[in-house]
N, C-alpha and C. Protein backbone atom coordinates (compact mmCIF):
# COMPACT_ATOMS: atom_id res chain seq x y z
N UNK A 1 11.63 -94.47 46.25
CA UNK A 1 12.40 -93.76 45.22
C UNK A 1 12.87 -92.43 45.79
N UNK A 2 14.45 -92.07 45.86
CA UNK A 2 14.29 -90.74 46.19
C UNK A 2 15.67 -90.53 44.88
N UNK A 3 15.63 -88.99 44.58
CA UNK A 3 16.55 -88.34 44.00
C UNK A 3 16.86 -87.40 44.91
N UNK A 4 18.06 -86.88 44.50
CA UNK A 4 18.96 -85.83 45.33
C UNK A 4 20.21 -85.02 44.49
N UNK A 5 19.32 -83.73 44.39
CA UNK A 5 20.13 -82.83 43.51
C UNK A 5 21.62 -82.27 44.10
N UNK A 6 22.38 -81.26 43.34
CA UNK A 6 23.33 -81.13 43.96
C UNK A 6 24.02 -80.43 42.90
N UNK A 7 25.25 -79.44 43.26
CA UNK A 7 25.72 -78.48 42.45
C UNK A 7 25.04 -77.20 41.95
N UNK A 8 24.46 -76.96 42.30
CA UNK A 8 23.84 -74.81 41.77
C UNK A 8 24.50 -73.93 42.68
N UNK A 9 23.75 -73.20 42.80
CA UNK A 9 24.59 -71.96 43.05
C UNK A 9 24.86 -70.86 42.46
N UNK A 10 25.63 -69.61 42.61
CA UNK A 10 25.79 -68.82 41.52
C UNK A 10 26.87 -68.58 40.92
N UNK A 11 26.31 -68.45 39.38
CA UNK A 11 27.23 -68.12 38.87
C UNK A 11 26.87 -66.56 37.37
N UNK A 12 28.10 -66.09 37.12
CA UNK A 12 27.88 -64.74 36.40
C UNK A 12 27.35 -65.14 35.09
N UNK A 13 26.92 -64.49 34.59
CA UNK A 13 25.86 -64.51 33.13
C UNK A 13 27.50 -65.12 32.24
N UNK A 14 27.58 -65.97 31.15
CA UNK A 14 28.62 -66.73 30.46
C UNK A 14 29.04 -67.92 31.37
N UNK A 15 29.19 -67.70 32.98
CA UNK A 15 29.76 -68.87 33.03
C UNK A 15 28.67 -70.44 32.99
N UNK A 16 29.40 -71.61 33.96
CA UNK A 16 28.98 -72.57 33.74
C UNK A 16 28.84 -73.52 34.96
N UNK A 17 27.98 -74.43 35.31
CA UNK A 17 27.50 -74.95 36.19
C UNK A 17 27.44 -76.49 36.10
N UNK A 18 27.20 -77.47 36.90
CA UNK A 18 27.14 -78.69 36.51
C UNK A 18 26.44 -79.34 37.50
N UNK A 19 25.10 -79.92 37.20
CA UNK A 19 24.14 -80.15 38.45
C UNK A 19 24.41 -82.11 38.26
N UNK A 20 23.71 -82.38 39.46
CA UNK A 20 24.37 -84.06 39.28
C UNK A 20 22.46 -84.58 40.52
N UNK A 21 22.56 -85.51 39.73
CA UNK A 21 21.07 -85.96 41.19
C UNK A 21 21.41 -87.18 41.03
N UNK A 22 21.45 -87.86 41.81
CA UNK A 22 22.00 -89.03 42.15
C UNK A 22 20.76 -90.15 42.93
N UNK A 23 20.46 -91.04 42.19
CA UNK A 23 19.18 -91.47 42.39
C UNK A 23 18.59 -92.92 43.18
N UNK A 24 18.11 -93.33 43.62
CA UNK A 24 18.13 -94.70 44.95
C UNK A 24 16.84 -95.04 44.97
N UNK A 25 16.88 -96.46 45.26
CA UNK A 25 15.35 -96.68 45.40
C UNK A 25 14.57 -97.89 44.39
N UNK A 26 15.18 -97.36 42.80
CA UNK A 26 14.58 -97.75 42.05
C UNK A 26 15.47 -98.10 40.66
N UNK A 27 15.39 -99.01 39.50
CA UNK A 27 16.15 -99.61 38.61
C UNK A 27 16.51 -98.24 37.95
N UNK A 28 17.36 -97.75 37.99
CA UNK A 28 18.24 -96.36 37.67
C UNK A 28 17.99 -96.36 36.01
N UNK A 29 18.74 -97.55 35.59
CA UNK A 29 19.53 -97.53 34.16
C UNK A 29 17.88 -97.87 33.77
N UNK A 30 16.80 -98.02 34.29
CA UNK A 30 15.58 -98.68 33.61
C UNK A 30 14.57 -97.18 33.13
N UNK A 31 14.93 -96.41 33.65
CA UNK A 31 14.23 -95.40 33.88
C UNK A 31 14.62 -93.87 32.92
N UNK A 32 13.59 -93.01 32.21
CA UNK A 32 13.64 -92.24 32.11
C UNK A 32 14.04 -90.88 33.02
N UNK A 33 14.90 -89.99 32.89
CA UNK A 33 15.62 -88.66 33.55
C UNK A 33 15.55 -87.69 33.33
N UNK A 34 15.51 -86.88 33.85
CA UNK A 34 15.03 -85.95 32.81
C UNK A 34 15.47 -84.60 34.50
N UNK A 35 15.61 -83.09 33.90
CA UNK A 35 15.63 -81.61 34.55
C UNK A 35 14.06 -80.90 33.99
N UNK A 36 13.52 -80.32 35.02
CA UNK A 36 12.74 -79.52 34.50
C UNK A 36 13.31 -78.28 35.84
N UNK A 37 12.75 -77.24 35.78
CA UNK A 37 12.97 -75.92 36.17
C UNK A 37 11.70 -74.65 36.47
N UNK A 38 11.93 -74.23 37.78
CA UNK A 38 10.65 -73.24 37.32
C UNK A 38 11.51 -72.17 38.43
N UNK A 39 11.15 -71.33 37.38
CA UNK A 39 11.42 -69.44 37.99
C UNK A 39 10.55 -69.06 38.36
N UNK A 40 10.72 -67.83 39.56
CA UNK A 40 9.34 -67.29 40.33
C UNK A 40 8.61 -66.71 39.20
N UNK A 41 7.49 -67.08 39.78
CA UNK A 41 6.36 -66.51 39.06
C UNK A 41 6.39 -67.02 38.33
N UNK A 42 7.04 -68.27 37.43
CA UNK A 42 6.50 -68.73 36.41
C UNK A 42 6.11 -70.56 36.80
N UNK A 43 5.70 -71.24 35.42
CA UNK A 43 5.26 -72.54 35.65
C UNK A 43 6.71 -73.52 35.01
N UNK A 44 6.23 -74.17 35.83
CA UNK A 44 7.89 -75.61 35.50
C UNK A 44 7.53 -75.98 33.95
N UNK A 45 9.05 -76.04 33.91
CA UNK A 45 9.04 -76.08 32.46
C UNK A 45 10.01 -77.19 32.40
N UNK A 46 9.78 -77.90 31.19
CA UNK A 46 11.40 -79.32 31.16
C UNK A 46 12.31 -78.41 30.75
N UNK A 47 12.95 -79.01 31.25
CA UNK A 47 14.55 -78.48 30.30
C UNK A 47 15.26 -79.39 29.55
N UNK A 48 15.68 -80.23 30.07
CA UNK A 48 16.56 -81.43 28.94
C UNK A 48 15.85 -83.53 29.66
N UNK A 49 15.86 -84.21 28.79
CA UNK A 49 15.80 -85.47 29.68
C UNK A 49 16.55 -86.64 28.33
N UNK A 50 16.54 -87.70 29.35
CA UNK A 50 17.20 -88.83 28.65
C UNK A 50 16.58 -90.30 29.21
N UNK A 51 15.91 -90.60 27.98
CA UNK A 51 15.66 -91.70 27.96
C UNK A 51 16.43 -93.00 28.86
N UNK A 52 15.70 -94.02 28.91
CA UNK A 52 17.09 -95.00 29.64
C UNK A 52 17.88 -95.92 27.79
N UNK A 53 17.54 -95.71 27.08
CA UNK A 53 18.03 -96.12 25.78
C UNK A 53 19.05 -95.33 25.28
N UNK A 54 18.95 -93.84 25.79
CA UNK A 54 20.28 -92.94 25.46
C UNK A 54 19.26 -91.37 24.85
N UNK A 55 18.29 -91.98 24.37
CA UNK A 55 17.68 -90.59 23.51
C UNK A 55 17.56 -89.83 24.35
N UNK A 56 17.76 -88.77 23.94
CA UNK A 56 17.71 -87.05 24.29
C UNK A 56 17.16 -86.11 23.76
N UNK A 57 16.03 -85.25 24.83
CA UNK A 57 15.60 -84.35 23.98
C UNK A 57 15.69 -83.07 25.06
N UNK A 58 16.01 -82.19 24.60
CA UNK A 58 16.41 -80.52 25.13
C UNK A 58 14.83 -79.40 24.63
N UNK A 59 14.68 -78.80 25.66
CA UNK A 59 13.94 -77.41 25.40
C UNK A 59 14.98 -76.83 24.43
N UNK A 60 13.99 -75.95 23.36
CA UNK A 60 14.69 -75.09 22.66
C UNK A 60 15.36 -73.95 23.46
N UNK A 61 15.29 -73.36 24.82
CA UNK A 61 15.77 -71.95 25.14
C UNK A 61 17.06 -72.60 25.83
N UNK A 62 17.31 -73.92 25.90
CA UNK A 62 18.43 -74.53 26.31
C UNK A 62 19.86 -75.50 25.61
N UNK A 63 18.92 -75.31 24.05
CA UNK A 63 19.80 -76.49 23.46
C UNK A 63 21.23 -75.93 22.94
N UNK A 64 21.97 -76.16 22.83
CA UNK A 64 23.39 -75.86 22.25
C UNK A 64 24.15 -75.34 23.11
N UNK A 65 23.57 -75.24 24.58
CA UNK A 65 23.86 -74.47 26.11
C UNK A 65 24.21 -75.91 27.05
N UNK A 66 23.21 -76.32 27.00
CA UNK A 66 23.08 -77.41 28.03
C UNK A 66 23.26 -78.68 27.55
N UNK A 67 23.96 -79.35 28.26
CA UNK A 67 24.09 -81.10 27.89
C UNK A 67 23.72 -82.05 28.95
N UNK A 68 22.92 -82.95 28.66
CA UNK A 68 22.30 -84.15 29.78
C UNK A 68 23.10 -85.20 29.65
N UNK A 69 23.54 -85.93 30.34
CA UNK A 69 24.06 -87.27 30.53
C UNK A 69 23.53 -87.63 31.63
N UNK A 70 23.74 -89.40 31.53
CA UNK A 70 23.98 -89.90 32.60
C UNK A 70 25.03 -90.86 33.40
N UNK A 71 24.99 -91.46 34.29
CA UNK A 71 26.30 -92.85 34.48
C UNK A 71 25.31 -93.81 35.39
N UNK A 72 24.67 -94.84 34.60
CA UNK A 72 24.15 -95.86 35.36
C UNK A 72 24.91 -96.41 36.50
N UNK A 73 25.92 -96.62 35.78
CA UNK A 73 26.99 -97.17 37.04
C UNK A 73 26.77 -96.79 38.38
N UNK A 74 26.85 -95.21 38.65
CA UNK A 74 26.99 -94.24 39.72
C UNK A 74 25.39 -94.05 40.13
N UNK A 75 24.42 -94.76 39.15
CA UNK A 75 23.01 -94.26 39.74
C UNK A 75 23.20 -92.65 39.39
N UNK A 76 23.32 -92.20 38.49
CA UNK A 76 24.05 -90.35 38.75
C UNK A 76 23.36 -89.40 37.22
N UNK A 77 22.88 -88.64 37.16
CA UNK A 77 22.06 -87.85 36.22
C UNK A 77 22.60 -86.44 36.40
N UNK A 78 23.30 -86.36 34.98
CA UNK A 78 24.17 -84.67 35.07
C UNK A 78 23.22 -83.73 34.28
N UNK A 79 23.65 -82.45 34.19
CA UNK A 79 23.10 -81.59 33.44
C UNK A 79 24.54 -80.43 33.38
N UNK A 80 25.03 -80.44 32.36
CA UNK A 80 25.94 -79.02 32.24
C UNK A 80 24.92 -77.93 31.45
N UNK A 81 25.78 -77.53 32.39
CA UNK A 81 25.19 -75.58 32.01
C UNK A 81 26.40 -75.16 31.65
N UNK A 82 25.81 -74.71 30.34
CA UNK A 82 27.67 -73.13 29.76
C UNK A 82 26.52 -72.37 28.93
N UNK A 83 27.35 -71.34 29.02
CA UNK A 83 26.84 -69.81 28.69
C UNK A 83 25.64 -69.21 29.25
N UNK A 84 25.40 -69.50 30.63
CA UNK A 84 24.66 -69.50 31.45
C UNK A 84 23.90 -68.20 31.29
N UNK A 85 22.36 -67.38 31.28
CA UNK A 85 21.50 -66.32 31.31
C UNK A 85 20.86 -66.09 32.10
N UNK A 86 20.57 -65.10 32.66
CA UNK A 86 20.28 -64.76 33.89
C UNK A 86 18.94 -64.89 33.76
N UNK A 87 18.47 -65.86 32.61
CA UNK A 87 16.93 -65.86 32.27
C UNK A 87 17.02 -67.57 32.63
N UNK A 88 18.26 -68.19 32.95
CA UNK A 88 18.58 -68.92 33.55
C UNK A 88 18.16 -69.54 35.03
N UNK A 89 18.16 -68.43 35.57
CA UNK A 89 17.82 -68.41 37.19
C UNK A 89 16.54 -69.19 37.17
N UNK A 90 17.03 -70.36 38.05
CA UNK A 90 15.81 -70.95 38.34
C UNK A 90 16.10 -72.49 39.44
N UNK A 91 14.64 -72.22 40.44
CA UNK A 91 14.85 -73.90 41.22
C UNK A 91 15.07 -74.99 39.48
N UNK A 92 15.82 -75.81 40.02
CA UNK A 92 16.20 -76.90 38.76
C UNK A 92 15.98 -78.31 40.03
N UNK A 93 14.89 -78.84 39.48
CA UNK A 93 14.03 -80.38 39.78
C UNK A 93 14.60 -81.29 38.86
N UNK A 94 15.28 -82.87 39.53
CA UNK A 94 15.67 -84.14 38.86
C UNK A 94 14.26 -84.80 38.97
N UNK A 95 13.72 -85.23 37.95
CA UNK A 95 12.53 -86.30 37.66
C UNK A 95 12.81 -87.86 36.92
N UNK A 96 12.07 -88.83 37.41
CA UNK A 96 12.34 -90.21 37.01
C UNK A 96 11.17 -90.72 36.60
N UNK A 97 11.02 -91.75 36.05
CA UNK A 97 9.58 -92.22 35.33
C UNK A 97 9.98 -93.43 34.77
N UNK A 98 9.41 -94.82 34.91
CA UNK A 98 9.75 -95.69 34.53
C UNK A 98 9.60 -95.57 32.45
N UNK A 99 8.44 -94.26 32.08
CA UNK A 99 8.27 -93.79 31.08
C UNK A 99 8.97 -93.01 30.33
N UNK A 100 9.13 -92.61 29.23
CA UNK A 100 9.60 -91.53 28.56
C UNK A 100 8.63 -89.98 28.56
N UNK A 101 9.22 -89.55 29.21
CA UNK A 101 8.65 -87.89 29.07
C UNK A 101 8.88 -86.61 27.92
N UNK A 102 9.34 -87.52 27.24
CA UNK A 102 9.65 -86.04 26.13
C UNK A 102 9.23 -86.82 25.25
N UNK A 103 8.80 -85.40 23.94
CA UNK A 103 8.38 -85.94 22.80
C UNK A 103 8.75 -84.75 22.05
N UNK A 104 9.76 -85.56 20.86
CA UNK A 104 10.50 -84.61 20.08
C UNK A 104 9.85 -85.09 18.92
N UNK A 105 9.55 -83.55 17.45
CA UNK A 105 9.35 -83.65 16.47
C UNK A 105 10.17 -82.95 15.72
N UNK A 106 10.64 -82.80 14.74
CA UNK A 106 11.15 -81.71 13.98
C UNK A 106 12.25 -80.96 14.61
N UNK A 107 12.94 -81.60 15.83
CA UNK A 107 14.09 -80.48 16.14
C UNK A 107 13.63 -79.69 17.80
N UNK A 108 11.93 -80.17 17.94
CA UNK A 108 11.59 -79.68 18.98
C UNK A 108 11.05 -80.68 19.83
N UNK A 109 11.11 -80.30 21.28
CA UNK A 109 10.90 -81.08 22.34
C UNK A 109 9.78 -80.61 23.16
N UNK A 110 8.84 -81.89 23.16
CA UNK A 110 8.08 -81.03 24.39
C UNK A 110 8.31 -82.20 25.47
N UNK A 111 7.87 -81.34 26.70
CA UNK A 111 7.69 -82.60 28.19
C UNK A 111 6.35 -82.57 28.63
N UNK A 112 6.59 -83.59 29.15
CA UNK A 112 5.44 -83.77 29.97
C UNK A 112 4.94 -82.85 30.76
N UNK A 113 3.83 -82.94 31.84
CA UNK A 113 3.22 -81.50 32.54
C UNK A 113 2.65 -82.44 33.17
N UNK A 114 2.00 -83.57 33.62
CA UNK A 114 1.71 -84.63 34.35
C UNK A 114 2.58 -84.79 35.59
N UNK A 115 1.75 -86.15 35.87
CA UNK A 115 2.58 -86.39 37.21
C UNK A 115 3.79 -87.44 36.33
N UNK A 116 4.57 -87.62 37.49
CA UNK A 116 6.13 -88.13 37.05
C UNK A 116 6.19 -88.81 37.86
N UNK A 117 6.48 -90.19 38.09
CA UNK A 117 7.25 -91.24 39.62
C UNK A 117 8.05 -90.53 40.52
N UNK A 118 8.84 -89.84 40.09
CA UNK A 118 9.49 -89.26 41.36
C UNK A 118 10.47 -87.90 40.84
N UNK A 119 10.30 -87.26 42.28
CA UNK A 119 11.06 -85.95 41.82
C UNK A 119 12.16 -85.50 42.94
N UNK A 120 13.15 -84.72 43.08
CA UNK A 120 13.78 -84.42 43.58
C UNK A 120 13.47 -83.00 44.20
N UNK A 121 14.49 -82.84 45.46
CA UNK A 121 13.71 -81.52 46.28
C UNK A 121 13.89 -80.36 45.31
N UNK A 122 15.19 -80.10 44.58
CA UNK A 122 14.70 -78.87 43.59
C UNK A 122 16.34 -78.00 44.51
N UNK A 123 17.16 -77.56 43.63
CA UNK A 123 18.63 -77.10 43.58
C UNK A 123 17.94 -75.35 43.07
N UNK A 124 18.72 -74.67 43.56
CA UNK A 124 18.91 -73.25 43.13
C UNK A 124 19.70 -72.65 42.38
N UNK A 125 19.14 -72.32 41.01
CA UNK A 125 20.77 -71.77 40.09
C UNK A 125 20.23 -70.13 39.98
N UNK A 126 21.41 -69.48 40.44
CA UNK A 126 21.31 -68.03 40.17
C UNK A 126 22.18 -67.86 39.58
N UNK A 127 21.89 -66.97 38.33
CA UNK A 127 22.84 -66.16 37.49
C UNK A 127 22.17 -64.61 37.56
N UNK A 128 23.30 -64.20 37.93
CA UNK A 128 23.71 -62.82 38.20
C UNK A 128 25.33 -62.27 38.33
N UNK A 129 25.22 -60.87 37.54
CA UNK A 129 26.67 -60.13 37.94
C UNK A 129 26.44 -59.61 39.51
């Protein structure tokens, strides 16, 4: 199984980004997807994932910001970023799991903190003026 991130970089506090991991190895469209993220000094946190059925669930410090898709077709797992925060800045990790990793109640999402089938080396998003 490998994933392979792609697209970060920097960009200024408002703008927008579009990360893509593109995934091999293993039944793509069978599999749970999912971004998690961790800033120095802090612990990885999910950010958005998607079921292989379509469901979606987003961290609250990301939702109405960020959108997850995917394209089985392409083997290919997006994440847009708009209105990007410099509270933003962070390595951003593609994860796969033949499982579902999120668990939404009420509007809120949590992820997993376990191990995951496979992860990707981890993309750099800086936001800064």
């Amino acid at each position: 199984v490998q994933l392979v991130e792609s697209g970060g970089g920097l960009v200024q506090p408002g703008g927008s980004l579009r990360l893509s991991c593109v995934g091999s190895g293993f039944s793509f469209d069978a599999y749970a997807m999912g971004w998690y993220r961790q800033a120095a000094e802090k612990e990885r946190e999910g950010v958005a994932a998607i079921d292989s059925d379509g469901t979606i669930g987003y961290a609250d410090s990301v939702k109405g910001r960020f959108t997850i898709s995917r394209d089985n077709a392409k083997n290919t797992l997006y994440l847009q970023m708009d209105s990007l925060k410099q509270e933003d800045t962070a390595m951003y990790y593609c994860a796969a799991d033949p499982r579902s990793f999120t668990y939404c109640r009420g509007g809120h999402c949590a992820f997993a903190k376990g191990h995951l089938n496979a992860w990707g080396q981890g993309i750099l998003v800086t936001v800064s003026s």
